[in-house]
N, C-alpha and C. Protein backbone atom coordinates (compact mmCIF):
# COMPACT_ATOMS: atom_id res chain seq x y z
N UNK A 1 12.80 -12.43 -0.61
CA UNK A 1 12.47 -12.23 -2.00
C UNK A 1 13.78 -12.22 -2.80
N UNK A 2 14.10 -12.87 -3.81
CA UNK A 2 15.03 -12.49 -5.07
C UNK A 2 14.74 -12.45 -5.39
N UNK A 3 14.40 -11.37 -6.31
CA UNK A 3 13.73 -10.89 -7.56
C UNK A 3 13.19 -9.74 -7.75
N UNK A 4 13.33 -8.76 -8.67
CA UNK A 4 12.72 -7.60 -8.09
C UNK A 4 11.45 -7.13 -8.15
N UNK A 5 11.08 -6.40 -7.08
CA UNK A 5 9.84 -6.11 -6.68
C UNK A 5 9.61 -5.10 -6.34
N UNK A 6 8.62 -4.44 -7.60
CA UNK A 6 7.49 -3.55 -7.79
C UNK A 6 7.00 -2.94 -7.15
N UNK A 7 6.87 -1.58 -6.59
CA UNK A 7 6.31 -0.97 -5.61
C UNK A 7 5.93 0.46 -6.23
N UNK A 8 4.50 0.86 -6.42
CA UNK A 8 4.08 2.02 -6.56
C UNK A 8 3.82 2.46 -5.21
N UNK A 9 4.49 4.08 -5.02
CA UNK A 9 3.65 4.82 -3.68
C UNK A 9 3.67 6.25 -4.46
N UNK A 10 1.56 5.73 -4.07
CA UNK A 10 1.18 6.93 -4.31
C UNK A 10 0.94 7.95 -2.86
N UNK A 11 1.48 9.42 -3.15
CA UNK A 11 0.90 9.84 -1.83
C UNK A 11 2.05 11.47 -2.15
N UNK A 12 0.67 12.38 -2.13
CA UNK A 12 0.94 13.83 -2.56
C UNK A 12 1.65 14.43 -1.96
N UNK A 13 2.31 13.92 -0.16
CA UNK A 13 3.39 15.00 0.63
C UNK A 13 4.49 14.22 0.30
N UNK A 14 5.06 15.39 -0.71
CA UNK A 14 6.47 15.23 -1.51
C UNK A 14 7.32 14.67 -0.17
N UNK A 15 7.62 15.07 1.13
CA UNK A 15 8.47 15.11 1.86
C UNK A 15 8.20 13.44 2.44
N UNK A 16 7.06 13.24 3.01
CA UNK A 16 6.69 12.07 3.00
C UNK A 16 6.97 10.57 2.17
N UNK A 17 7.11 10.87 0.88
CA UNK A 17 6.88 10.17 0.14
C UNK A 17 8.38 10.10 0.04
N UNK A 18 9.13 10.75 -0.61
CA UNK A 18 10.67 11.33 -0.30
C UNK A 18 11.29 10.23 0.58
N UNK A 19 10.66 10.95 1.83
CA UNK A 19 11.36 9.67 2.89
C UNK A 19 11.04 8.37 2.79
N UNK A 20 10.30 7.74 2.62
CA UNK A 20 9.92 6.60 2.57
C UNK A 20 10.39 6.14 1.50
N UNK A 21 10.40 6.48 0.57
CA UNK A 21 11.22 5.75 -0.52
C UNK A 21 13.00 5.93 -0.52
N UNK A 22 13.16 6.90 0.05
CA UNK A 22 15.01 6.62 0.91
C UNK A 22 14.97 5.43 1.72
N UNK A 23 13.96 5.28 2.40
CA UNK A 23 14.57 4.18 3.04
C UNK A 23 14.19 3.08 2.42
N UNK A 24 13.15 2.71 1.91
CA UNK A 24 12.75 1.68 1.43
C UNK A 24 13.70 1.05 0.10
N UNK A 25 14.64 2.43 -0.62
CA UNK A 25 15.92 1.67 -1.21
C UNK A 25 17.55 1.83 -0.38
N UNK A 26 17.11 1.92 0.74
CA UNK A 26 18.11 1.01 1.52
C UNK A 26 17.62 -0.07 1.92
N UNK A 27 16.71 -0.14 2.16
CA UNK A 27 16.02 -1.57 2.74
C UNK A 27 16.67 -3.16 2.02
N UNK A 28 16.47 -2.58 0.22
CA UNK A 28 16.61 -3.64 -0.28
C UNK A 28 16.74 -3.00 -1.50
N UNK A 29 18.16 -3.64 -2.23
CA UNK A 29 18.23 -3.24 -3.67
C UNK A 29 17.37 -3.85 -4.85
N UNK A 30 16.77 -4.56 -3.98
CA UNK A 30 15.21 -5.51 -4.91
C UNK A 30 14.25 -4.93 -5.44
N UNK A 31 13.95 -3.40 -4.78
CA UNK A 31 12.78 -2.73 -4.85
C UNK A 31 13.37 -1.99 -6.69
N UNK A 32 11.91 -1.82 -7.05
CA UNK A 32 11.46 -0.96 -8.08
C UNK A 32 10.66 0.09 -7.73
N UNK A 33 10.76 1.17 -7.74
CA UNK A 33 9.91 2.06 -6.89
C UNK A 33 9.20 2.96 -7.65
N UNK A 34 7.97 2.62 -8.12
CA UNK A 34 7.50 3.89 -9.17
C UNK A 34 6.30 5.35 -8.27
N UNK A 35 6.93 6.31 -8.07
CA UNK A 35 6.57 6.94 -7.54
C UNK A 35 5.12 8.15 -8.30
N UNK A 36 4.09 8.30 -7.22
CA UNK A 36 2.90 9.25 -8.08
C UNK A 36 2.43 10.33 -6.90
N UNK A 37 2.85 11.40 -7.26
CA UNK A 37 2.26 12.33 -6.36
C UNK A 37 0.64 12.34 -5.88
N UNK A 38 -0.06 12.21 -7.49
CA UNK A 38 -1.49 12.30 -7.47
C UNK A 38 -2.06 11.03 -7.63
N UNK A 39 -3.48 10.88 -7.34
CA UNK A 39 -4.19 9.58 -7.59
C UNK A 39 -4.17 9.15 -8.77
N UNK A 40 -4.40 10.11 -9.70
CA UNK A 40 -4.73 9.79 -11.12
C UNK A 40 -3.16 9.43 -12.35
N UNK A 41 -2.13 10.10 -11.81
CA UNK A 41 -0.46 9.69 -11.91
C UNK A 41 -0.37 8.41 -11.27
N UNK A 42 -0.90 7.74 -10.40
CA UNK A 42 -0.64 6.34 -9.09
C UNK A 42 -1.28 5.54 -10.76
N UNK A 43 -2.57 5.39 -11.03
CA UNK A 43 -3.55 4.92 -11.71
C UNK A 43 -2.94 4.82 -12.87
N UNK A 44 -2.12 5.67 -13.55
CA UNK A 44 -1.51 5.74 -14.57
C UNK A 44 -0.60 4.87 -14.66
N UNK A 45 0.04 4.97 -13.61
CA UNK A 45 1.21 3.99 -13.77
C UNK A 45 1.27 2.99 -13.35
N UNK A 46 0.29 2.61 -12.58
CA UNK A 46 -0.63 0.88 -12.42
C UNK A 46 -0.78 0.27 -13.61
N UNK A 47 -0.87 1.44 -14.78
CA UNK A 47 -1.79 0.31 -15.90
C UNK A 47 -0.67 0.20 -16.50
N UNK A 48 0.65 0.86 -16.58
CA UNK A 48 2.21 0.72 -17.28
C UNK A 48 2.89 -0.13 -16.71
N UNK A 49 2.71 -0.50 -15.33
CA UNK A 49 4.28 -0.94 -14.88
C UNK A 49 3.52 -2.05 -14.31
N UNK A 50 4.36 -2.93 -14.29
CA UNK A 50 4.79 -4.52 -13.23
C UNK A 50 4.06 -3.68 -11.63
N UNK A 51 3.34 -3.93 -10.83
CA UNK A 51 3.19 -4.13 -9.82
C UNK A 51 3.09 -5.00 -8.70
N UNK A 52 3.75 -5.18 -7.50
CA UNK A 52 3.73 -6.20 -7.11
C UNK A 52 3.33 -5.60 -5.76
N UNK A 53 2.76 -4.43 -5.04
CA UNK A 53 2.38 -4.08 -3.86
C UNK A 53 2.40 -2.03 -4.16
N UNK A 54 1.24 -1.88 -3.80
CA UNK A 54 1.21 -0.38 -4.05
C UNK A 54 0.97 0.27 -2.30
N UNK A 55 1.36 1.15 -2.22
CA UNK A 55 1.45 2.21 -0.86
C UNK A 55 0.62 3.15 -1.23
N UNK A 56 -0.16 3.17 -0.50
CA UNK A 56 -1.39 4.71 -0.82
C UNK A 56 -1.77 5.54 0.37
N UNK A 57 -1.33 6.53 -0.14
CA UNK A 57 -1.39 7.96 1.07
C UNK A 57 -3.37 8.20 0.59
N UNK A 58 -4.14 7.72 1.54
CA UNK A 58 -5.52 8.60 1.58
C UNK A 58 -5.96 9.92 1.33
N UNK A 59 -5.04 10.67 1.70
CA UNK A 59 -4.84 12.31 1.40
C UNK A 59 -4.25 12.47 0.20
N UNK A 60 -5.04 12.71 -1.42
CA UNK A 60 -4.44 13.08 -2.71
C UNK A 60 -4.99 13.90 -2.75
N UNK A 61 -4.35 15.18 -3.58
CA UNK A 61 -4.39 16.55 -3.98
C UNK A 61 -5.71 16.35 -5.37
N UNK A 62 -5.80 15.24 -5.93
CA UNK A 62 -6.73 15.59 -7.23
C UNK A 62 -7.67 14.46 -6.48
N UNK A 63 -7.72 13.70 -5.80
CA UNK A 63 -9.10 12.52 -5.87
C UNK A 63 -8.55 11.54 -4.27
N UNK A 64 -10.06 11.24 -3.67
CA UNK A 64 -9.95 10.41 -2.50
C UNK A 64 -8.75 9.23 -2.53
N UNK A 65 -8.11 9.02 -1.61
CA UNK A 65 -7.24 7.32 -1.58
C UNK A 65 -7.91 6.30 -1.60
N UNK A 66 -9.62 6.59 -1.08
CA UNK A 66 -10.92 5.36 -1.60
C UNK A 66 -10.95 5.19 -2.87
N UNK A 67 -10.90 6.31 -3.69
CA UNK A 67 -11.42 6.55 -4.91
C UNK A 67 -10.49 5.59 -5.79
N UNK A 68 -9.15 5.50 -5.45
CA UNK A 68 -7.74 4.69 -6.01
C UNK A 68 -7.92 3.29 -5.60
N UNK A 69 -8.17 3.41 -4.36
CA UNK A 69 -8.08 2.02 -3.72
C UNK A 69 -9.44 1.05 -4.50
N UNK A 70 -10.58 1.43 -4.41
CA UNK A 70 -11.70 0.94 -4.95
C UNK A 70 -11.45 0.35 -6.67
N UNK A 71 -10.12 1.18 -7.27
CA UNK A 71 -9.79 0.92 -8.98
C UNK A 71 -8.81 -0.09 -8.93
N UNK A 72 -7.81 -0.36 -7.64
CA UNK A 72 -7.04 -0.83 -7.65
C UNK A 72 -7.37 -2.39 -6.84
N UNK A 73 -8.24 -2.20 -5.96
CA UNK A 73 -9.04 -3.26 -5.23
C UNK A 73 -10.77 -3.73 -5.40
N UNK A 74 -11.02 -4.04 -7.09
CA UNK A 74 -12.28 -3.45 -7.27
C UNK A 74 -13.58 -4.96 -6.41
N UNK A 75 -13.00 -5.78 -5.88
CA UNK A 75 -13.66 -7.03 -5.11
C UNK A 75 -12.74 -6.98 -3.41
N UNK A 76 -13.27 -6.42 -2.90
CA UNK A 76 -12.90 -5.74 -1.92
C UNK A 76 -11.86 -6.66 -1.18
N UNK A 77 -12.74 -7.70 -1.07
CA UNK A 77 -12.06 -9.28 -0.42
C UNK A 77 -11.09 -10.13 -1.13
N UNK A 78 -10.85 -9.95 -2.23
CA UNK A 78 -9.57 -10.54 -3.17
C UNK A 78 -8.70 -9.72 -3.98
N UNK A 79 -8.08 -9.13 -3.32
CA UNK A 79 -6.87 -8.31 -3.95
C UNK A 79 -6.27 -9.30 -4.63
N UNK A 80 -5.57 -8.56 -5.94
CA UNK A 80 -4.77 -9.57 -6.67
C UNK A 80 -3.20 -8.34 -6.20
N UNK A 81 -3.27 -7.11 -5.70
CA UNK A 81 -2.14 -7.19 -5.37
C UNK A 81 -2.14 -6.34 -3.71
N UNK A 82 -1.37 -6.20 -3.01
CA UNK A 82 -1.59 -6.12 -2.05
C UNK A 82 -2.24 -4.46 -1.67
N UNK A 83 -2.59 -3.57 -0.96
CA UNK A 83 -2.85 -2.13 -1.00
C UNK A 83 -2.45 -2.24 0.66
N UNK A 84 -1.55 -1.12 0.53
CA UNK A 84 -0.75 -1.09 1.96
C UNK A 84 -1.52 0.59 2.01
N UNK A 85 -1.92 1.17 3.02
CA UNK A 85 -2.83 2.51 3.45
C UNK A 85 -1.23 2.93 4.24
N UNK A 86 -0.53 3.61 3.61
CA UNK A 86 0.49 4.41 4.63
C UNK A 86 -0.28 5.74 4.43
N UNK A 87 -0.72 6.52 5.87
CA UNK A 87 -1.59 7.87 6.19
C UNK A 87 -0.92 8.54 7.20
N UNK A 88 -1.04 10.15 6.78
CA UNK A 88 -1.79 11.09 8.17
C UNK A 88 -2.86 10.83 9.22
N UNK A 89 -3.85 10.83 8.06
CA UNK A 89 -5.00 10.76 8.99
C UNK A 89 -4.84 9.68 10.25
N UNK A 90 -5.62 9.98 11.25
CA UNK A 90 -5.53 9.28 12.58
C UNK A 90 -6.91 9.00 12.84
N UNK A 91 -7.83 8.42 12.03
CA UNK A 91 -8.84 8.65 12.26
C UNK A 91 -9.03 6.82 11.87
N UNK A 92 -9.26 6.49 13.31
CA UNK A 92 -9.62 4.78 13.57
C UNK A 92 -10.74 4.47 12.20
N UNK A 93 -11.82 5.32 12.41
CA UNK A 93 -12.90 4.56 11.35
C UNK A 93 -12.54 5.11 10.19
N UNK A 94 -12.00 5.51 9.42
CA UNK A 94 -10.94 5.67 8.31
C UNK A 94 -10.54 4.30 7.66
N UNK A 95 -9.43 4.28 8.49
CA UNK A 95 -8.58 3.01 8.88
C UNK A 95 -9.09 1.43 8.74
N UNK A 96 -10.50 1.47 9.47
CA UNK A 96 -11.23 0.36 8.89
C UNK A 96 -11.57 -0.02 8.15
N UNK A 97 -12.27 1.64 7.42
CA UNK A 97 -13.11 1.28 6.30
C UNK A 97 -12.03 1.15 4.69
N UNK A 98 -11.21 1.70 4.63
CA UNK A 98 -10.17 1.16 4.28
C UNK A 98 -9.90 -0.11 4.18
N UNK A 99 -9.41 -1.34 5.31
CA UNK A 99 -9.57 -2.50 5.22
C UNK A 99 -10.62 -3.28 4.99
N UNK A 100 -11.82 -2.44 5.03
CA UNK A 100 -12.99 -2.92 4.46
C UNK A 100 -13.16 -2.98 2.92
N UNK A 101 -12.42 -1.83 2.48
CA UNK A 101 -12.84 -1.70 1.30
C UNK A 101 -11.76 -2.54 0.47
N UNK A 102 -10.36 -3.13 0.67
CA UNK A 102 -9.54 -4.00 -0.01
C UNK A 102 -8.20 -3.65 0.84
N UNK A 103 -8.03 -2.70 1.56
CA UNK A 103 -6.09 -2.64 1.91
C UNK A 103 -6.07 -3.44 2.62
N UNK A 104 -4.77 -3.84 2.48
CA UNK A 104 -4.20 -5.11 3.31
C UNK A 104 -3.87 -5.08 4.42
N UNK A 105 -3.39 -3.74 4.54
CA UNK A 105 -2.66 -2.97 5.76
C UNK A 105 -2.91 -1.62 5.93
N UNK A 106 -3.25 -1.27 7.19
CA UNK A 106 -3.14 0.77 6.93
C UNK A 106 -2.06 0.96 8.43
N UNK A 107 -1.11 2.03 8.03
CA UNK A 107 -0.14 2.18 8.75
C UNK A 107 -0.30 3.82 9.00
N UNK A 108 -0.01 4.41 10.05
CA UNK A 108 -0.08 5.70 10.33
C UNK A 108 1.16 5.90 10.36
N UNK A 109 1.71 7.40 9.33
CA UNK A 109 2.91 7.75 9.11
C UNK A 109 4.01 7.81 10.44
N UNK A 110 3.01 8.63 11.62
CA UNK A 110 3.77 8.90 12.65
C UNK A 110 4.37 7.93 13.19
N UNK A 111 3.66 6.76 13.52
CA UNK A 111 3.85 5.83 14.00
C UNK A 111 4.82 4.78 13.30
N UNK A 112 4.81 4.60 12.06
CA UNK A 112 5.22 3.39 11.35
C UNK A 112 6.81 4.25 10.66
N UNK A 113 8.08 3.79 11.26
CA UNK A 113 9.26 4.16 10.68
C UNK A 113 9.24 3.13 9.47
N UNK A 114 10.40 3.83 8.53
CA UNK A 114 10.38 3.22 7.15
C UNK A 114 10.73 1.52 7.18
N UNK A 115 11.76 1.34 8.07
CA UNK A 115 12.00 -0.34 8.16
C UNK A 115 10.82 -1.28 8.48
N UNK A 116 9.95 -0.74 9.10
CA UNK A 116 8.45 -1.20 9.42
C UNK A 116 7.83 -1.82 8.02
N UNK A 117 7.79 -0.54 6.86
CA UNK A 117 7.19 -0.51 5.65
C UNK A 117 8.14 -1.84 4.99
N UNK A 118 8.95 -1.59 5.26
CA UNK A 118 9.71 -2.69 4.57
C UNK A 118 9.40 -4.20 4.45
N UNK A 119 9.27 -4.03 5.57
CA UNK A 119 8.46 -5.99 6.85
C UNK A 119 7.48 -5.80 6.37
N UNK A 120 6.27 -4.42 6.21
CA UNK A 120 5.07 -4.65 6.03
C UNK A 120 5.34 -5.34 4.42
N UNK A 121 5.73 -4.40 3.92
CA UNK A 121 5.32 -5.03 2.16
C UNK A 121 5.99 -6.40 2.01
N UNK A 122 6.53 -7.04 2.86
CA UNK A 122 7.47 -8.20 2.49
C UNK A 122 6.15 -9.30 3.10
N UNK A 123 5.80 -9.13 3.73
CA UNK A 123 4.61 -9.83 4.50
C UNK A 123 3.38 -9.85 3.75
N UNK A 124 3.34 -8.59 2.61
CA UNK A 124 1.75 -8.37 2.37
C UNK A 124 1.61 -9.10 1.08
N UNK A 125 3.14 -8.80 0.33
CA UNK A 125 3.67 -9.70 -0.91
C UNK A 125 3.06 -11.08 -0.98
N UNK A 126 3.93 -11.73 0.19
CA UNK A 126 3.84 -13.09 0.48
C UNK A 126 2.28 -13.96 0.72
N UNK A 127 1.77 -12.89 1.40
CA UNK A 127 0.09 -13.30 2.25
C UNK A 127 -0.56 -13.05 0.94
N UNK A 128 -0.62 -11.94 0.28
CA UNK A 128 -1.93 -12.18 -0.64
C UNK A 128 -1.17 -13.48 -1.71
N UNK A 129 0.09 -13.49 -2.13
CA UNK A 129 0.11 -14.36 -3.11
C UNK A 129 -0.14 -16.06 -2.49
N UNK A 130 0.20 -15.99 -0.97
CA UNK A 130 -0.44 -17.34 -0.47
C UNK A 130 -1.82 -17.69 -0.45
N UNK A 131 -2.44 -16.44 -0.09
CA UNK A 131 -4.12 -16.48 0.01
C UNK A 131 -4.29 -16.70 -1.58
N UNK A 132 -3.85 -15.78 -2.71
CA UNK A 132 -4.48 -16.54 -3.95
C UNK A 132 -4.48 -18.10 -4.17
N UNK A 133 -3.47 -18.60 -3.97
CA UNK A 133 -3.20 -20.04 -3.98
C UNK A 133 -4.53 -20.81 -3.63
N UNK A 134 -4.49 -20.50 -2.27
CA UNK A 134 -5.51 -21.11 -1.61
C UNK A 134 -6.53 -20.67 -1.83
N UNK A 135 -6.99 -19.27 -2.09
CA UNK A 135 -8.60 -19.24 -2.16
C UNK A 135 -8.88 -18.54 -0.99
N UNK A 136 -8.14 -18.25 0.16
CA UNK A 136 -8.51 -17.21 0.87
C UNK A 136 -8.32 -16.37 1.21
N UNK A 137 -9.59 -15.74 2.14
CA UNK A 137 -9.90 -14.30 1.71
C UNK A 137 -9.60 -13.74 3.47
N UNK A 138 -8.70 -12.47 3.22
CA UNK A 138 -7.75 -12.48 4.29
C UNK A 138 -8.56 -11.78 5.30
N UNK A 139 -8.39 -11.54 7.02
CA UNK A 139 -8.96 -11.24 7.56
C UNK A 139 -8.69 -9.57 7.19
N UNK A 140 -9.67 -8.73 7.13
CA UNK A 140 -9.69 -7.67 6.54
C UNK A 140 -9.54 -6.86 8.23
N UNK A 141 -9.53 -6.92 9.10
CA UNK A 141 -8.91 -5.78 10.44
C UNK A 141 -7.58 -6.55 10.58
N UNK A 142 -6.76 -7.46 10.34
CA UNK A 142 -5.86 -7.65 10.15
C UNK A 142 -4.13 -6.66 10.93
N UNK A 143 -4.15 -6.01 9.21
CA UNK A 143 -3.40 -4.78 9.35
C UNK A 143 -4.02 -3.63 10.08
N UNK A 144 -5.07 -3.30 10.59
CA UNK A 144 -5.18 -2.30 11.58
C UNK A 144 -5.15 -2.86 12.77
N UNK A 145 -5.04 -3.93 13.47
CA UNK A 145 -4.41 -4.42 14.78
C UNK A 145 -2.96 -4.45 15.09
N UNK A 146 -1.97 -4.81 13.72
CA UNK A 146 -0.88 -4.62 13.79
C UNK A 146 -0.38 -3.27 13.91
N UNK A 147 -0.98 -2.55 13.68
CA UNK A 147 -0.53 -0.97 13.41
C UNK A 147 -1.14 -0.03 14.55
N UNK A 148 -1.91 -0.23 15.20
CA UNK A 148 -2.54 0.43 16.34
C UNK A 148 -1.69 0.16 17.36
């Protein structure tokens, strides 16, 4: 990528979120990083800022990560921008229904170090803006095979 690129992560564990965005601006001085503790702060600043790939923690303090994801992915099968599921939860049918419902990717915190996130959003960038091109509609278990 040259050029800079947009990244909301929403997701309420300050410490979590913290880290991931340390690394993700070492990753690359490309990133824009607009950060939202709560769902309804994430939503807010979706409708203000340039987005080009949002990170959503499932676990928000005011409203479900479905509840965001469903405003942010409202045709489940054509994202116009990518929804990456970085979670706690460990819960497989979660995880699906999630990619069912529009994320591109769901990554479990434990598992997925920050340079991971990095590849992921650089990949998820690229794929949905190729799939718009073309017209297709991405395999939705996808990102939960890569991440399991």
């Amino acid at each position: 990528m040259s050029h800079a690129v947009h990244i909301l992560f929403i997701d309420g564990y300050s410490e979590d979120r913290d880290y991931y965005v340390q690394r993700l601006k070492t990753s690359s001085l490309e990133y824009v990083i607009y950060e939202a503790a709560t769902g309804q702060t994430g939503l807010d600043l979706y409708r203000f800022h340039p987005t080009d790939c949002v990170i959503l923690e499932l676990e928000l303090p005011d409203m479900s990560g479905f509840d965001v994801l469903s405003r942010l992915v409202p045709l489940a099968r054509h994202p116009d921008i990518p929804v990456i599921i970085l979670t706690r939860s460990s819960f497989r049918s979660l995880m699906e229904l999630a990619l069912l419902n529009g994320a591109y990717m769901c990554l479990y915190k434990g598992l997925s170090p920050g340079d991971f996130l990095d590849t992921a959003i650089v990949h998820a960038i690229s794929a949905v803006r190729l799939d718009r091109k073309k017209g297709i509609i991405p395999n939705p278990l996808w990102g939960l095979e890569k991440s399991a």
